[in-house]
PDB file of N, CA and C in Angstrom:
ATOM      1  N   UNK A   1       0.817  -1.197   0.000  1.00  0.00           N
ATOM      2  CA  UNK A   1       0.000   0.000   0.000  1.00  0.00           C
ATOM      3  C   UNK A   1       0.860   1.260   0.000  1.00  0.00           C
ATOM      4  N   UNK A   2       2.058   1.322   0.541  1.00  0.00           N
ATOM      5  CA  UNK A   2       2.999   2.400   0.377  1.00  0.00           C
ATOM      6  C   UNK A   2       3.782   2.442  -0.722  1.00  0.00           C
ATOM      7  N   UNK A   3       3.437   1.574  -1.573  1.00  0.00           N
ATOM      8  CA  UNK A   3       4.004   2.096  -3.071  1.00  0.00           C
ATOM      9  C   UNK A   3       2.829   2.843  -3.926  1.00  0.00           C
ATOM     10  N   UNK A   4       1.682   2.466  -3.617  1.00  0.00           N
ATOM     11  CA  UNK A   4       0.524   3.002  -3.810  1.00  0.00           C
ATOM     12  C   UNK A   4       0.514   4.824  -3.551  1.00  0.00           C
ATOM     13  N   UNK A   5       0.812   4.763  -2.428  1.00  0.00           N
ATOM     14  CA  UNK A   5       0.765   6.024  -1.622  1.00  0.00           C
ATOM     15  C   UNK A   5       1.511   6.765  -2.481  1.00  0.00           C
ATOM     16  N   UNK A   6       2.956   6.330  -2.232  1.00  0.00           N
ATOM     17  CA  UNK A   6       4.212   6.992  -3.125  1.00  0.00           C
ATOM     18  C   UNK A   6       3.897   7.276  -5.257  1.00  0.00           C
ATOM     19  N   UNK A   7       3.062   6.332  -5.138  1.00  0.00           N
ATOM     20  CA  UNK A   7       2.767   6.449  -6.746  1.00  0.00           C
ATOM     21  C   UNK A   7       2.008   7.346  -6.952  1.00  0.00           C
ATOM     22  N   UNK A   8       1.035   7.952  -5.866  1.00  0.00           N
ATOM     23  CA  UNK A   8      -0.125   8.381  -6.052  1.00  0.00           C
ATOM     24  C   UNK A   8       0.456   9.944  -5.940  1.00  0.00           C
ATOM     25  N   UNK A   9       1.496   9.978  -4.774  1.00  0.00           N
ATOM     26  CA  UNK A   9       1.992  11.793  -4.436  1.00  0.00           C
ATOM     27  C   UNK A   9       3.249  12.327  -5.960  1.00  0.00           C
ATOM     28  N   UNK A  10       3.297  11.244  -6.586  1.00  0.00           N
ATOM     29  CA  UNK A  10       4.164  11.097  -7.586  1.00  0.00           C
ATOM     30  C   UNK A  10       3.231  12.257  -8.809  1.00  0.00           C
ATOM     31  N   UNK A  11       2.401  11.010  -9.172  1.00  0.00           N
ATOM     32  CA  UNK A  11       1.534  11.635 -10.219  1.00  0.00           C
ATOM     33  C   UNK A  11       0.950  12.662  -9.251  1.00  0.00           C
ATOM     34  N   UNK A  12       0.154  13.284  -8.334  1.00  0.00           N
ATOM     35  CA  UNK A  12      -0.012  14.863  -8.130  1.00  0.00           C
ATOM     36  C   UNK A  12       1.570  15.655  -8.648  1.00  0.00           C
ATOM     37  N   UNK A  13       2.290  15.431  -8.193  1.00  0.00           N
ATOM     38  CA  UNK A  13       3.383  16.228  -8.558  1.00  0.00           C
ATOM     39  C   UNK A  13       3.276  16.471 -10.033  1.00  0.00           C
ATOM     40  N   UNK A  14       3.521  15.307 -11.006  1.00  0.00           N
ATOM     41  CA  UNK A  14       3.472  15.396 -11.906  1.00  0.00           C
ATOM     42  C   UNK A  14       2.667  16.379 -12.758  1.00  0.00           C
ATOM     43  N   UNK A  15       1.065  16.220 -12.175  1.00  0.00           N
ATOM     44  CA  UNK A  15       0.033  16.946 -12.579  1.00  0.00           C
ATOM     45  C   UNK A  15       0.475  18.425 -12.055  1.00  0.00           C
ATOM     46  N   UNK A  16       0.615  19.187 -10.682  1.00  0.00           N
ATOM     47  CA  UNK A  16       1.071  19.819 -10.542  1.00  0.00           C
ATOM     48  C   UNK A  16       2.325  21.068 -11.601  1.00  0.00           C
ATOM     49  N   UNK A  17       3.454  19.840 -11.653  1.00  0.00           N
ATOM     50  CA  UNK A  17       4.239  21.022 -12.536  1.00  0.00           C
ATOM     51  C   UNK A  17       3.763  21.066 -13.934  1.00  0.00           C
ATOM     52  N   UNK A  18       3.166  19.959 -14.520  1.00  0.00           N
ATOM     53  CA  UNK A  18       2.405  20.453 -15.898  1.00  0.00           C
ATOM     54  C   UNK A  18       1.412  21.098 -15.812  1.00  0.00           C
ATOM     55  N   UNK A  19       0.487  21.704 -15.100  1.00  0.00           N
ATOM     56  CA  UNK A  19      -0.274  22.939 -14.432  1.00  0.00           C
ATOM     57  C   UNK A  19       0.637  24.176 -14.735  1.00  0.00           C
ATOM     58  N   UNK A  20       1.482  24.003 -14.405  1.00  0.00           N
ATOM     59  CA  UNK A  20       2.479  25.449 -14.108  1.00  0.00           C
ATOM     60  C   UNK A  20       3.562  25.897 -15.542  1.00  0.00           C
ATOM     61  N   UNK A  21       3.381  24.429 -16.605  1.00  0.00           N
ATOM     62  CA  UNK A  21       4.128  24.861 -17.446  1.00  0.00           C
ATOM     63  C   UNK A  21       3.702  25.473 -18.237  1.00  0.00           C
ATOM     64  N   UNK A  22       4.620  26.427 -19.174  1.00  0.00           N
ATOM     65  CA  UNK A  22       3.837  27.336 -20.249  1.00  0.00           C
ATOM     66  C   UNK A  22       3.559  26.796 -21.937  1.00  0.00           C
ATOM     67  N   UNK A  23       2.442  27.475 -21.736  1.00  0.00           N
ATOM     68  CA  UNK A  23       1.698  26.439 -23.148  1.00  0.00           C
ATOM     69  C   UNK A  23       1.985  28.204 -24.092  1.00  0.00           C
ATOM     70  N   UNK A  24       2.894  27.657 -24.894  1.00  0.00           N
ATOM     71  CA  UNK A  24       3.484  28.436 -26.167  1.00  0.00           C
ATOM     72  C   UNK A  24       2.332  28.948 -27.242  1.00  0.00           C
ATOM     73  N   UNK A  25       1.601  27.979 -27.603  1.00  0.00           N
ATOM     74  CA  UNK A  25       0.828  27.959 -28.463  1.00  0.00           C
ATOM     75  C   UNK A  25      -0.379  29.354 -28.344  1.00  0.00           C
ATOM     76  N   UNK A  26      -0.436  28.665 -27.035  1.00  0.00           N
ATOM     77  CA  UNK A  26      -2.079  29.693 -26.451  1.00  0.00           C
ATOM     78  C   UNK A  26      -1.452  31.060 -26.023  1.00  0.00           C
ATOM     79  N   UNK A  27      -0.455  31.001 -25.806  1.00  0.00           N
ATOM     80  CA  UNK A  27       0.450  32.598 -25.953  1.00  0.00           C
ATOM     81  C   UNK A  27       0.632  33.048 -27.281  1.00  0.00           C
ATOM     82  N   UNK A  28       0.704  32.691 -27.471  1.00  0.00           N
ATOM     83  CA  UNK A  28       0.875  33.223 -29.768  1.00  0.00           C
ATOM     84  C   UNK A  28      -0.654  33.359 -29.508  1.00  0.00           C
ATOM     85  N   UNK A  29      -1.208  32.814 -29.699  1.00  0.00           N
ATOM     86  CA  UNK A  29      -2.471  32.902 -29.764  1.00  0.00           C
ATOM     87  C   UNK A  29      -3.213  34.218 -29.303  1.00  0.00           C
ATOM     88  N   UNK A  30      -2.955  33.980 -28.281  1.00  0.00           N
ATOM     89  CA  UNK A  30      -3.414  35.283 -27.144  1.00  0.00           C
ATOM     90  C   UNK A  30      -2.453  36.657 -27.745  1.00  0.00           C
ATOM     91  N   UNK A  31      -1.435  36.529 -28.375  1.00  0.00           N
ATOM     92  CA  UNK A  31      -0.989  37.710 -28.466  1.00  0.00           C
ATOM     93  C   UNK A  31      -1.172  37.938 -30.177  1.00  0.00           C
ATOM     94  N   UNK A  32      -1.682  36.974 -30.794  1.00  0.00           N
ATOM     95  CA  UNK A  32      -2.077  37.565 -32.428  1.00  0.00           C
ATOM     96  C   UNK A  32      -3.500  37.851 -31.763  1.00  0.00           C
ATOM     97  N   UNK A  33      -4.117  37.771 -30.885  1.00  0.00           N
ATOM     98  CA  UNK A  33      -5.309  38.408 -30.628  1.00  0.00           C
ATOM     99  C   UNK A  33      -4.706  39.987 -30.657  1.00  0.00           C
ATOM    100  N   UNK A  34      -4.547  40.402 -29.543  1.00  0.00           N
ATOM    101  CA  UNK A  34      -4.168  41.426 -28.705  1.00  0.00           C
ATOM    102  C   UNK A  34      -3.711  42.527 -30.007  1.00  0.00           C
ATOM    103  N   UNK A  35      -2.684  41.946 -30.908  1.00  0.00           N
ATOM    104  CA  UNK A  35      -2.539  42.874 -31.566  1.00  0.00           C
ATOM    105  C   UNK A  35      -3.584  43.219 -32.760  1.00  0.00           C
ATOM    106  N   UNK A  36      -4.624  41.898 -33.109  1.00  0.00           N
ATOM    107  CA  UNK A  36      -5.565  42.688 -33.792  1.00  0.00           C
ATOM    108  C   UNK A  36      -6.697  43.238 -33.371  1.00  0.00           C
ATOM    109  N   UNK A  37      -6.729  43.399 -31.734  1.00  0.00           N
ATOM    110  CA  UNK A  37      -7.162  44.817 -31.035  1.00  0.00           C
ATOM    111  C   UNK A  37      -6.623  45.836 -31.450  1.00  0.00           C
ATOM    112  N   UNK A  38      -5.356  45.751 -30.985  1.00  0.00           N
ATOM    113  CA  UNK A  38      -4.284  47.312 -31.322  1.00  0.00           C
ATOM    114  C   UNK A  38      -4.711  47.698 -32.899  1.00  0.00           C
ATOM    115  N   UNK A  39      -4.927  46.672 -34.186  1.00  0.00           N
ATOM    116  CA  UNK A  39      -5.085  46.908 -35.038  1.00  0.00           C
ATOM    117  C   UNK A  39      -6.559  47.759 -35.137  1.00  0.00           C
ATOM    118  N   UNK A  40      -7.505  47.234 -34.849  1.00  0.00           N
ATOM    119  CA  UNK A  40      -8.791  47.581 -34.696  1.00  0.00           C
ATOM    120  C   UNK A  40      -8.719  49.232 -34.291  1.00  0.00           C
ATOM    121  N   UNK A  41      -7.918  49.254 -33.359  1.00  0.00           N
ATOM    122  CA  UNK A  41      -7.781  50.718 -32.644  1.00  0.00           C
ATOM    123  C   UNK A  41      -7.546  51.472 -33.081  1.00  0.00           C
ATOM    124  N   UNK A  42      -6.201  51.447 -33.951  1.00  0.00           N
ATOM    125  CA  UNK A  42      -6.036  52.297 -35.001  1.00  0.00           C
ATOM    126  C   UNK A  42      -6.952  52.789 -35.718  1.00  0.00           C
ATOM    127  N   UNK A  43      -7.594  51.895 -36.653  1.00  0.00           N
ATOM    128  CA  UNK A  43      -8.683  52.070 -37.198  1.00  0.00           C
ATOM    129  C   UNK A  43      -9.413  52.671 -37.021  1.00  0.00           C
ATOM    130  N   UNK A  44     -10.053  52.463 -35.818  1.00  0.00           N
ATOM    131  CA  UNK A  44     -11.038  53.390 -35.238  1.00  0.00           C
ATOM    132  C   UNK A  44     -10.412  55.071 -34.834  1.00  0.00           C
ATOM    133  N   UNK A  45      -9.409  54.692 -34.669  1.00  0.00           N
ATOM    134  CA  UNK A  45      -8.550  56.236 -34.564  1.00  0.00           C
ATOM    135  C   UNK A  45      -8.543  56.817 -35.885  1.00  0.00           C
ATOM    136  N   UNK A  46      -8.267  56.557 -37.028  1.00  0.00           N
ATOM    137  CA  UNK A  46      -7.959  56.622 -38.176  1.00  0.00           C
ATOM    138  C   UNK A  46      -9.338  57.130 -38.585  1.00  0.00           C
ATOM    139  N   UNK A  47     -10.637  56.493 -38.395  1.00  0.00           N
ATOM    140  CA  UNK A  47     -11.878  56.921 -39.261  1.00  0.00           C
ATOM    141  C   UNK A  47     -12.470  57.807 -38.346  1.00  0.00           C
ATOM    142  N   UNK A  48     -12.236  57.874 -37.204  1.00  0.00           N
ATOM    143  CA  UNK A  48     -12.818  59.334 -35.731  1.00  0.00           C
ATOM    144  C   UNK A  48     -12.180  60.450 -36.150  1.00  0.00           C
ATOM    145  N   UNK A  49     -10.623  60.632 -36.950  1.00  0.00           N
ATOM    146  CA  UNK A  49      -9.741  61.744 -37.418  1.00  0.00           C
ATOM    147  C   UNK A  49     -10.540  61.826 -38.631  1.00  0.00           C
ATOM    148  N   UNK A  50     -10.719  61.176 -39.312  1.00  0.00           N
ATOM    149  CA  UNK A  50     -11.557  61.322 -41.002  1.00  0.00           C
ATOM    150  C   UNK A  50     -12.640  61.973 -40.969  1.00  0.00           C
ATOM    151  N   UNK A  51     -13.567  61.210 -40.185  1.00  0.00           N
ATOM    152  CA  UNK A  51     -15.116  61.636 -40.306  1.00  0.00           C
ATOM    153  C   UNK A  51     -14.600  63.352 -39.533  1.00  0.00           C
ATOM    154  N   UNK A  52     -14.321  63.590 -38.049  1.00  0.00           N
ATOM    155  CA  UNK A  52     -14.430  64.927 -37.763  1.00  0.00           C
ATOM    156  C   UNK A  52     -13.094  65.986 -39.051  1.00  0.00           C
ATOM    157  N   UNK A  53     -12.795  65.583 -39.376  1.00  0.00           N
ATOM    158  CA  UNK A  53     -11.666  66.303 -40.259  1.00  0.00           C
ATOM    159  C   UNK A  53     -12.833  66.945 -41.345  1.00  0.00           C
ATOM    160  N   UNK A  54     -13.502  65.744 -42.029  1.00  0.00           N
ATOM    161  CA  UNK A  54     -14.109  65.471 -43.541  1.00  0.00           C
ATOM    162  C   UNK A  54     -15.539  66.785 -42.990  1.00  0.00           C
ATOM    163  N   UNK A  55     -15.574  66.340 -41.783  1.00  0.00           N
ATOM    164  CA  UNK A  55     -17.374  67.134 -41.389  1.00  0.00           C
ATOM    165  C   UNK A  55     -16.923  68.916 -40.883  1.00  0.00           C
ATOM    166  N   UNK A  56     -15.424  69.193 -40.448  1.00  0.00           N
ATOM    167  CA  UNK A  56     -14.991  70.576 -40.443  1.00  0.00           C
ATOM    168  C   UNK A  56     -15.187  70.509 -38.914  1.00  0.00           C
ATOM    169  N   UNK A  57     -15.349  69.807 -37.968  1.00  0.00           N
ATOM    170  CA  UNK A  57     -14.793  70.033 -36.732  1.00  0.00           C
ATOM    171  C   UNK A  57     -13.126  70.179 -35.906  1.00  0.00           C
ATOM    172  N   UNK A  58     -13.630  69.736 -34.833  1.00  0.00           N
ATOM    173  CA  UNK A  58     -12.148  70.010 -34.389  1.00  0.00           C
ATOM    174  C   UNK A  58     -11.649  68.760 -33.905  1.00  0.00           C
ATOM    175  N   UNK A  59     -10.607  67.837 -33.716  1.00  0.00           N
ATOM    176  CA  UNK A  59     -10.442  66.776 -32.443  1.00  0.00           C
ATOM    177  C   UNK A  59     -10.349  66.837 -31.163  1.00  0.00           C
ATOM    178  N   UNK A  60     -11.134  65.774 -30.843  1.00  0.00           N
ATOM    179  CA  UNK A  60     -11.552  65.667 -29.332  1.00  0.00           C
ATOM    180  C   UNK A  60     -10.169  65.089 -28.850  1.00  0.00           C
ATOM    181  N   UNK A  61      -8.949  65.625 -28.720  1.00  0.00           N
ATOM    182  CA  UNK A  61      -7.703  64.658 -28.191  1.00  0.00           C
ATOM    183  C   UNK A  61      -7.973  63.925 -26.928  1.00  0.00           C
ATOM    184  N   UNK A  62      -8.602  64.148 -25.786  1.00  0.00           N
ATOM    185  CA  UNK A  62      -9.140  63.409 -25.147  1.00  0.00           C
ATOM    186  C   UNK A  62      -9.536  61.937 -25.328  1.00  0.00           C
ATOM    187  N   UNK A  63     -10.529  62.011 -26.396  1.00  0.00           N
ATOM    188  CA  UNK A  63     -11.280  61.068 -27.243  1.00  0.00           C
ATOM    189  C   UNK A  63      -9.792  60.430 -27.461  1.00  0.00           C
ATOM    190  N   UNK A  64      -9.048  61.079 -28.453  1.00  0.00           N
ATOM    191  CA  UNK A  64      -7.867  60.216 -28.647  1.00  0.00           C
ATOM    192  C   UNK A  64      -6.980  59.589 -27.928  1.00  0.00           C
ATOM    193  N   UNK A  65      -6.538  60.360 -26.939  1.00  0.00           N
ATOM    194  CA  UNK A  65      -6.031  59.746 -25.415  1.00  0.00           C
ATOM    195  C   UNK A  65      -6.381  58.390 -24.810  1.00  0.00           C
ATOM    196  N   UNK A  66      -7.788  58.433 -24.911  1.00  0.00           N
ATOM    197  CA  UNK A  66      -8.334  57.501 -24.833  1.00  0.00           C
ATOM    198  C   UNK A  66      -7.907  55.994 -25.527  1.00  0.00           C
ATOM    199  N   UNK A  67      -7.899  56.435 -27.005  1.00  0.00           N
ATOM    200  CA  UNK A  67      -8.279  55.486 -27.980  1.00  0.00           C
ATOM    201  C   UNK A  67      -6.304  54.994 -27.271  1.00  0.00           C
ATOM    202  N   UNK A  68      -5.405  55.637 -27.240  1.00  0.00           N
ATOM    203  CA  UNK A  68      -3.847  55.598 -27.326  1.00  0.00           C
ATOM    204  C   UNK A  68      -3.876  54.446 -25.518  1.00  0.00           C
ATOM    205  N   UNK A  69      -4.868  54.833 -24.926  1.00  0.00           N
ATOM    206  CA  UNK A  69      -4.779  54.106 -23.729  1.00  0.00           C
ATOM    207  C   UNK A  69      -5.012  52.875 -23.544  1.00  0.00           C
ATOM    208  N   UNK A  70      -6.395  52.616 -24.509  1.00  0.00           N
ATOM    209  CA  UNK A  70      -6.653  51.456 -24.989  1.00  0.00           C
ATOM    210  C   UNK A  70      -5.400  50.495 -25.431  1.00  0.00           C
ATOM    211  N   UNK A  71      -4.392  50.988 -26.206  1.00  0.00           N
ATOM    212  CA  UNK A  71      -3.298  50.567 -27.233  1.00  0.00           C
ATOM    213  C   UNK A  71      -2.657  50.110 -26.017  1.00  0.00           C
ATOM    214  N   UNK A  72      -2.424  50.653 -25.308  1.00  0.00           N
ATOM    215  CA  UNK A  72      -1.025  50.720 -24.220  1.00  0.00           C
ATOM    216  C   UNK A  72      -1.720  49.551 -23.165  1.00  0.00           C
ATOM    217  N   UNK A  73      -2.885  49.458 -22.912  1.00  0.00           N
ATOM    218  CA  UNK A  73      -3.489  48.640 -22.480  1.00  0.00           C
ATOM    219  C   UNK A  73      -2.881  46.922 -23.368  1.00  0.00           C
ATOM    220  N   UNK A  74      -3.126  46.724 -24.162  1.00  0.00           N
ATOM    221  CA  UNK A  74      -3.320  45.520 -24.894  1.00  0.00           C
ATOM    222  C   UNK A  74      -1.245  45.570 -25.422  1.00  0.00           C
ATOM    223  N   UNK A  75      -0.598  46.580 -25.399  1.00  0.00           N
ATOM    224  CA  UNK A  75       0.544  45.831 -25.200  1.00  0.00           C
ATOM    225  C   UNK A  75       0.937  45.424 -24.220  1.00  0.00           C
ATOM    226  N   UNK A  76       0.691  45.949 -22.855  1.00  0.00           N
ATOM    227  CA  UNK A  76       0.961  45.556 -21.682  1.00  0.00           C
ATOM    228  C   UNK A  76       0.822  43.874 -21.764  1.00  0.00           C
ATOM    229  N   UNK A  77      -0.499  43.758 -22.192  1.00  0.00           N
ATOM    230  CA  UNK A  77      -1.226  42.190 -22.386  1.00  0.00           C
ATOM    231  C   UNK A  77       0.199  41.509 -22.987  1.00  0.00           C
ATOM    232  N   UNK A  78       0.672  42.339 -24.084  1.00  0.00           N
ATOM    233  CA  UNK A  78       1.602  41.481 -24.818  1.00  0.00           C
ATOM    234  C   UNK A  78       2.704  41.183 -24.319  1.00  0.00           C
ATOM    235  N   UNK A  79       2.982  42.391 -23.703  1.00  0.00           N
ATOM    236  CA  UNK A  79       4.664  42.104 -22.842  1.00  0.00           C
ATOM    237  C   UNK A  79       4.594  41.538 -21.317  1.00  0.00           C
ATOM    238  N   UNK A  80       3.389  41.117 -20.801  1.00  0.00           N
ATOM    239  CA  UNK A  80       3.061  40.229 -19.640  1.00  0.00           C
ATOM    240  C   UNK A  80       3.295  38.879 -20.340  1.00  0.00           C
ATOM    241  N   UNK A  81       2.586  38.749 -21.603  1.00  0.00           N
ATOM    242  CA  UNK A  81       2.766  36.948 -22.021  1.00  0.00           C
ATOM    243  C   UNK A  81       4.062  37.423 -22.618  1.00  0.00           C
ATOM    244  N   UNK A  82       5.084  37.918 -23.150  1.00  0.00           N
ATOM    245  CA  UNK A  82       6.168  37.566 -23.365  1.00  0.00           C
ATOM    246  C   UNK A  82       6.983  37.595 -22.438  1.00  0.00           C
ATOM    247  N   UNK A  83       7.127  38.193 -21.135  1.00  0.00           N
ATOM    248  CA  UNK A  83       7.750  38.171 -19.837  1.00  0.00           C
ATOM    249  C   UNK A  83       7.795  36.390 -19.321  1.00  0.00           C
ATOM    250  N   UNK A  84       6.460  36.237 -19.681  1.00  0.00           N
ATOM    251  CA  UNK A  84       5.728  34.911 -18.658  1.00  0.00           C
ATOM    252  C   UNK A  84       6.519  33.509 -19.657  1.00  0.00           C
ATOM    253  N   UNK A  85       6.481  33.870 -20.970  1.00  0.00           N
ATOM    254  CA  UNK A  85       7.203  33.172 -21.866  1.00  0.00           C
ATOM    255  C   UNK A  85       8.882  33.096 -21.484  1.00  0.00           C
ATOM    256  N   UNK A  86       9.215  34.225 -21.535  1.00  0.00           N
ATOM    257  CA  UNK A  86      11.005  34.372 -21.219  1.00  0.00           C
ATOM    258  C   UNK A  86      11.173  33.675 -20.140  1.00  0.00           C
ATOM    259  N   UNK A  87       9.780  33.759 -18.926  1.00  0.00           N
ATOM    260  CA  UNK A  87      10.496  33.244 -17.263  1.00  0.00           C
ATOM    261  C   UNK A  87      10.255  31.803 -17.569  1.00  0.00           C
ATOM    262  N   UNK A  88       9.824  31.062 -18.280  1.00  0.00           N
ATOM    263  CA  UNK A  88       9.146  29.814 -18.517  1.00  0.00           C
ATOM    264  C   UNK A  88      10.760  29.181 -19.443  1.00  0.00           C
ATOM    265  N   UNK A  89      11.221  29.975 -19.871  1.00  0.00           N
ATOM    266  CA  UNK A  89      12.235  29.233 -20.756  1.00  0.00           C
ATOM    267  C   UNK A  89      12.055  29.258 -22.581  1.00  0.00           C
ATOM    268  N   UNK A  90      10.863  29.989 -22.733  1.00  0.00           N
ATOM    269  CA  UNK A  90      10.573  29.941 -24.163  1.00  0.00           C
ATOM    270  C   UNK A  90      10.827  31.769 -24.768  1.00  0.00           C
ATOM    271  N   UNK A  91      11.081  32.155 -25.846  1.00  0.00           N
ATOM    272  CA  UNK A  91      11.383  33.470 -26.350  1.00  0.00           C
ATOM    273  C   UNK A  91      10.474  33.895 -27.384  1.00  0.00           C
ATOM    274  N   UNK A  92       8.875  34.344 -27.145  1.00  0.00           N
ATOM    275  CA  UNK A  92       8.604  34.400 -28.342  1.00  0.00           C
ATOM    276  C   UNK A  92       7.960  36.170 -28.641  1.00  0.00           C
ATOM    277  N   UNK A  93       9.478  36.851 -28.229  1.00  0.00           N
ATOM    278  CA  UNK A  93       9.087  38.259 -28.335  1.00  0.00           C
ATOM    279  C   UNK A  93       9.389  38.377 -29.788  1.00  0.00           C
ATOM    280  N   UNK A  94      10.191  37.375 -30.349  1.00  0.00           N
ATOM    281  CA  UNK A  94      10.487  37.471 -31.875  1.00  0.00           C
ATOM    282  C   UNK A  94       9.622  36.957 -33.674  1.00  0.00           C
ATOM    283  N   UNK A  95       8.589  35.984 -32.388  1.00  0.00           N
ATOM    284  CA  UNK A  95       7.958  35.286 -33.011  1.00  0.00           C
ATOM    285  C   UNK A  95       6.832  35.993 -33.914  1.00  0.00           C
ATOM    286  N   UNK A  96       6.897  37.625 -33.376  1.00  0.00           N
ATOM    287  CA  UNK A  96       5.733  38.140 -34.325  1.00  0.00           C
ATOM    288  C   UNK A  96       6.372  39.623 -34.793  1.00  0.00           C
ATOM    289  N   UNK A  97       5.956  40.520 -35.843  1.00  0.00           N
ATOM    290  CA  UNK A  97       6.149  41.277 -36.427  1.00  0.00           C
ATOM    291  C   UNK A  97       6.394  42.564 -35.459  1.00  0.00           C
ATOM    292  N   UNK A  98       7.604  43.374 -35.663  1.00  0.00           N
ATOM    293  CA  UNK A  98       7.827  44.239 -34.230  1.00  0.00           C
ATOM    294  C   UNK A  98       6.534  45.465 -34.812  1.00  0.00           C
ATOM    295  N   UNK A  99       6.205  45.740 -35.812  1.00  0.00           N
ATOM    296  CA  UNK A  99       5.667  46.482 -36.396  1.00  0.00           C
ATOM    297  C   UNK A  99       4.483  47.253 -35.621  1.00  0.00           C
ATOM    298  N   UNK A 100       3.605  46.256 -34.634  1.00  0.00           N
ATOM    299  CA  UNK A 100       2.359  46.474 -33.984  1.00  0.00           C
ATOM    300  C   UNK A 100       3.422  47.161 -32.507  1.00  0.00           C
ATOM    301  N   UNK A 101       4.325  47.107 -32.038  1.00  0.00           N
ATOM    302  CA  UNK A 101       4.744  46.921 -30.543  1.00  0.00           C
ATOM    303  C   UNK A 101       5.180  48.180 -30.360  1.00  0.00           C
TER     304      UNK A 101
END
């Protein structure tokens, strides 16, 4: 029965550190999300400057502040999963286009 025991605190362990390891995949994942937020944002920055430009108002920079906070928001997202990646042993600050960052 005490090999039982010992087999049994074995596999928790086991289960345990594969709990804790980092899944690469769902980080890419999560961060080609994130940046086609940032993408989205733009956008929406881009056609809020158009339409008030095109209609003869003024910009609400506020409004824009905003939209720039949003951005800074969702890289944070990105450089938390690439931090969490680097402490894990994996590097995938390279894995995507610096272009969005």
């Amino acid at each position: 029965m005490a090999f039982m025991d010992k087999l049994g605190q074995v596999a928790n362990k086991v289960g345990e550190v594969a709990g804790d390891t980092f899944d690469y995949g769902k980080a890419k994942g999560k961060i080609v999300l994130e940046k086609g937020k940032i993408k989205d944002i733009k956008e929406e920055i881009g056609e809020y400057v158009y339409e008030v430009v095109n209609g003869g108002g003024e910009i609400d920079m506020e409004k824009v502040k905003e939209f720039c906070a949003k951005i800074d928001d969702h890289k944070a997202i990105i450089e938390g999963l690439e931090a969490d990646a680097k402490q894990s042993g994996e590097d995938i600050s390279g894995a995507f286009g610096k272009d969005d960052k």
